[in-house]
Protein backbone atom coordinates (compact mmCIF):
# COMPACT_ATOMS: atom_id res chain seq x y z
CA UNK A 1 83.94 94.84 137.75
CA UNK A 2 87.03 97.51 138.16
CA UNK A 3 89.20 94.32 137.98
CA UNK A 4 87.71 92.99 135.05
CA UNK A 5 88.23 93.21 130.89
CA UNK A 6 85.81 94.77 128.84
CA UNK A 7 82.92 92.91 127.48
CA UNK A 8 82.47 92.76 123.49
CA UNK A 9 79.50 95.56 124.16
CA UNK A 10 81.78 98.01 125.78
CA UNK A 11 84.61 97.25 122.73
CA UNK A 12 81.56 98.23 120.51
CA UNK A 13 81.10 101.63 122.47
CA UNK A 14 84.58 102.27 122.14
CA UNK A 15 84.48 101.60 118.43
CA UNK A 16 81.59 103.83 118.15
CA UNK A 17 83.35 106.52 120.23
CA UNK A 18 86.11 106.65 117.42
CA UNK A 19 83.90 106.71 114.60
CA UNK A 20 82.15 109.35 115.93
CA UNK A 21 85.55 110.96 117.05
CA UNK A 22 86.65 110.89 113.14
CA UNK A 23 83.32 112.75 112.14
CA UNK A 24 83.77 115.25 114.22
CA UNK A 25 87.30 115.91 112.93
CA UNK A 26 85.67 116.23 109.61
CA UNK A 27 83.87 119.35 111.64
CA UNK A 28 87.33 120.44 113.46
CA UNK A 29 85.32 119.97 116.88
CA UNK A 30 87.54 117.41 118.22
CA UNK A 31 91.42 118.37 117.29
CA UNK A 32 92.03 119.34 120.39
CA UNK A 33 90.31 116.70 121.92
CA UNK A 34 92.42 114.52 120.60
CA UNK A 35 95.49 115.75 121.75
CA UNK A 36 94.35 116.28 125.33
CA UNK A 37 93.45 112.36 124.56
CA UNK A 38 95.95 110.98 123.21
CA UNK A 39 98.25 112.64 125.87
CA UNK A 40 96.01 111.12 128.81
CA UNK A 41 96.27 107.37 127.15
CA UNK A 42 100.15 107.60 127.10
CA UNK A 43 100.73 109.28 130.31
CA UNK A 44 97.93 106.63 132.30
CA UNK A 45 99.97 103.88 130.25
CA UNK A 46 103.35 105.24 131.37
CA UNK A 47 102.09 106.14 135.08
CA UNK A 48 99.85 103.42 135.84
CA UNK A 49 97.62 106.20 136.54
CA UNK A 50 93.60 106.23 135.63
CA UNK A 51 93.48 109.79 136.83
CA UNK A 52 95.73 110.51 134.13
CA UNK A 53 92.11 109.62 131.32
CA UNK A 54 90.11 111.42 133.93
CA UNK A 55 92.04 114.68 134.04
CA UNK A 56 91.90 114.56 130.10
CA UNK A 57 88.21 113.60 129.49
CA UNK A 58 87.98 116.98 131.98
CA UNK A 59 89.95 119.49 129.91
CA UNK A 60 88.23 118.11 126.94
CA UNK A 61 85.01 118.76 128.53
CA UNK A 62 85.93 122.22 128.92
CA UNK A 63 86.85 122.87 125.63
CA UNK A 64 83.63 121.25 124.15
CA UNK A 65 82.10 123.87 126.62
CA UNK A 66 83.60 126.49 125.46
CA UNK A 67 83.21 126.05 121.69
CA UNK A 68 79.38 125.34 122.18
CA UNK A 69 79.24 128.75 124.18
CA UNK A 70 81.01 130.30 120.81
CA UNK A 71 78.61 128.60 118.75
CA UNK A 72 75.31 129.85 120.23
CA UNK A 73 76.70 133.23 120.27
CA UNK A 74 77.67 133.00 116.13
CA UNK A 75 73.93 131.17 115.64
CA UNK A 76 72.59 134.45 117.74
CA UNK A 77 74.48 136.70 116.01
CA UNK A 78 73.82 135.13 112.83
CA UNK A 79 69.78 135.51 113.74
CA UNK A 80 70.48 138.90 114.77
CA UNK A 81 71.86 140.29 111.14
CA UNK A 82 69.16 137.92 109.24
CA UNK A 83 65.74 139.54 110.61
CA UNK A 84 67.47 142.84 109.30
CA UNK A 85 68.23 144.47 112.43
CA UNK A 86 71.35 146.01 110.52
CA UNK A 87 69.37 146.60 107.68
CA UNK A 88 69.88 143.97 105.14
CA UNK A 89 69.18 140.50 104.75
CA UNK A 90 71.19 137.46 105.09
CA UNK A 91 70.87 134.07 103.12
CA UNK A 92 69.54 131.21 105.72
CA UNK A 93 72.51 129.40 104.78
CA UNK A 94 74.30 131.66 107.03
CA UNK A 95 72.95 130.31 110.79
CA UNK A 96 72.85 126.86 109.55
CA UNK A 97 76.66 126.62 109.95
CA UNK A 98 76.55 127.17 114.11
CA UNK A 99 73.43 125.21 114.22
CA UNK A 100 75.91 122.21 112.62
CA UNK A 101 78.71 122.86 114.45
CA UNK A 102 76.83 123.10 117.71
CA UNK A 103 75.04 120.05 117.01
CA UNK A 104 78.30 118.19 116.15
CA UNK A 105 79.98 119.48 119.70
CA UNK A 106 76.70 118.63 121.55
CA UNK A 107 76.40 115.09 120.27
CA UNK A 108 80.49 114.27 120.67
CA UNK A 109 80.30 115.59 124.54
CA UNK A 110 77.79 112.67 125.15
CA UNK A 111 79.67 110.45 123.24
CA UNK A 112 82.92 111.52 125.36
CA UNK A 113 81.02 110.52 128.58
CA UNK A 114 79.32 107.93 127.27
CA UNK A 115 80.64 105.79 125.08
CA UNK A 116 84.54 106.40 125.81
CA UNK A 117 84.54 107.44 129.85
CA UNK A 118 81.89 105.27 131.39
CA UNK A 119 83.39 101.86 129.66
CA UNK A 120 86.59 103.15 130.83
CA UNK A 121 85.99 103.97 134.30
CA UNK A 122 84.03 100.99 134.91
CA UNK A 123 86.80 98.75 134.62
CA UNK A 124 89.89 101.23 135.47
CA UNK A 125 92.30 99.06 137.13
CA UNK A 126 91.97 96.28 134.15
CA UNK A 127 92.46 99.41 131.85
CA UNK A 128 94.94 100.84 133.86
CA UNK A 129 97.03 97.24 134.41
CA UNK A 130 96.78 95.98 130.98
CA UNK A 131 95.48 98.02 128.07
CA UNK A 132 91.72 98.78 126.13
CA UNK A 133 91.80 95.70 124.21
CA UNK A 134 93.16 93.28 126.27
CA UNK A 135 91.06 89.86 127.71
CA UNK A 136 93.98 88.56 129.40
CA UNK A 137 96.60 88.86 132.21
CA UNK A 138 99.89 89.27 131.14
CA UNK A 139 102.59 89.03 133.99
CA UNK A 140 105.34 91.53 134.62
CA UNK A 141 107.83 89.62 135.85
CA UNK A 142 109.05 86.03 134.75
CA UNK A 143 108.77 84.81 138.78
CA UNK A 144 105.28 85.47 138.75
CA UNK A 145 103.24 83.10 141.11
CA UNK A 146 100.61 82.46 138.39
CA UNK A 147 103.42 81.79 135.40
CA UNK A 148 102.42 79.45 133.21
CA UNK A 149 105.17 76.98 132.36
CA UNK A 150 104.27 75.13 128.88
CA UNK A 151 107.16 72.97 128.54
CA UNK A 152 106.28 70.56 125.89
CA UNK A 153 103.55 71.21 123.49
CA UNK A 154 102.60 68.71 120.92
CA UNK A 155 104.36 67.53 118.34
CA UNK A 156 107.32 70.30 118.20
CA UNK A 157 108.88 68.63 120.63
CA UNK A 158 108.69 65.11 120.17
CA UNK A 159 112.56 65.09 119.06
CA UNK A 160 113.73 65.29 122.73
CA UNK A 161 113.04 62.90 125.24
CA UNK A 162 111.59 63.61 128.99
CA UNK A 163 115.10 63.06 130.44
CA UNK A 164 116.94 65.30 128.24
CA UNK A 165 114.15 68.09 129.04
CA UNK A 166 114.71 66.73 132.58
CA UNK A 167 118.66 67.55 132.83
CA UNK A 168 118.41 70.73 131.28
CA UNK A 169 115.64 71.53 134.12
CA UNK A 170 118.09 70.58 136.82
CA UNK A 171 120.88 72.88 135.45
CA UNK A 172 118.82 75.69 135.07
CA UNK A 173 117.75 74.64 138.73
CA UNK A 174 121.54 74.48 139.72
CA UNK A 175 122.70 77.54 137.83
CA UNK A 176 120.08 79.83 139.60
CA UNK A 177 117.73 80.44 136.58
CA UNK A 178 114.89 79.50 138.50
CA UNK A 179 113.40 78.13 141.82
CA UNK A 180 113.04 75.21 143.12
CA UNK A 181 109.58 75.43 143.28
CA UNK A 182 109.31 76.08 139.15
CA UNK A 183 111.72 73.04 138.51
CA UNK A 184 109.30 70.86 140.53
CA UNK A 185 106.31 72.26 138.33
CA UNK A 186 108.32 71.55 135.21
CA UNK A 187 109.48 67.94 136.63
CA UNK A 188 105.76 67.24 137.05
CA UNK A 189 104.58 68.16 134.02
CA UNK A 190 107.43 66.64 131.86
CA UNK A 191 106.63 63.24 133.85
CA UNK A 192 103.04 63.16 133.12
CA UNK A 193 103.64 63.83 129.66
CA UNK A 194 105.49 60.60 129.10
C-alpha cells in the first residue's frame, strides 16, 4: 500500500484537510502551519525525502500545542476577572473568544493527523516518487524498461507509410538514439499495424 496512489477517499480527506486548513486561517491558527507545510512539500519534492512531511507535520504539532496551552490560560484568565475576583465584572463575550480559538486549534490538530498525515504516510513512497495527485507512473528517464513506445496512433498518422516510419527507426537505431532492443519494439509494432 506504501507503493500505491491514493484512492478517491483519501483525495477527499485531503480536500477536506484544506478546507478546513482555510477556516482556520480565517482564525490565524494555522499561518504558521502553513509555512512549516508548505516548506516540508517542497523540500520532500526536491529531496525525495518523506521525512521531510514528517519533520513538518511535527513542528506544526508543536505549535498547535503551544497556542492551545495559551488559549486555556486566556479562557482561565478570562474566568478569573469575570466571577469578580478583581472586583468588577466582565461581559461573557469576553471568554468566548479562547473557547473559539481553542476549539479551532483542537479540531485542526486532528485534522493535521488525520486527514492530511495518515493518507500521506500510508502511501509515502507513491507520494514521495510521484506527487499527491498523481494515479500514474511517470518515468525519469527516456531508457526506462517500462517506456511506452506509441508510434502510430490513429488517424494522425495515416500520411506516412510503415516503411518510411521503418527507415527513420533504423537511423535513429544507427545514429545511437536508441537501443536495439527499442527499435525491435518499434519494428514490431509498426508491422502489426499494417
Amino acid at each position: 500500500m506504501v507503493n500505491k496512489p491514493l484512492d478517491g477517499n483519501e483525495h477527499g480527506k485531503l480536500v477536506v484537510f484544506t478546507i478546513l486548513h482555510f477556516v482556520a486561517m480565517f482564525f490565524l491558527v494555522s499561518i504558521i502551519p502553513t509555512i512549516f507545510l508548505i516548506f516540508g512539500l517542497k523540500m520532500m519534492k526536491r529531496n525525495k525525502d518523506f521525512s521531510q512531511i514528517e519533520a513538518a507535520v511535527r513542528n506544526t504539532y508543536w505549535v498547535l500545542g503551544l497556542l492551545f496551552i495559551l488559549c486555556c490560560a486566556w479562557l482561565m484568565n478570562s474566568l478569573y476577572s469575570y466571577y469578580g475576583y478583581y472586583g468588577f465584572h466582565m461581559s461573557k463575550g469576553y471568554y468566548s473568544a479562547p473557547i473559539v480559538l481553542g476549539s479551532v486549534t483542537l479540531v485542526y490538530f486532528l485534522a493535521l493527523h488525520y486527514l492530511f498525515l495518515d493518507p500521506l504516510s500510508d502511501h509515502h513512497e507513491w507520494v514521495t516518487r510521484y506527487g499527491i495527485f498523481s494515479n500514474k507512473e511517470t518515468s525519469s528517464s527516456g531508457s526506462d524498461s517500462n517506456m511506452n513506445l506509441d508510434i502510430i496512433q490513429g488517424e494522425k498518422f495515416r500520411q506516412y507509410s510503415v516503411a518510411d516510419e521503418l527507415t527513420k527507426w533504423a537511423k535513429l537505431k544507427e545514429d545511437g538514439h536508441i537501443t536495439s532492443g527499442e527499435y525491435n519494439e518499434a519494428r514490431k509494432k509498426l508491422l502489426k499495424q499494417a
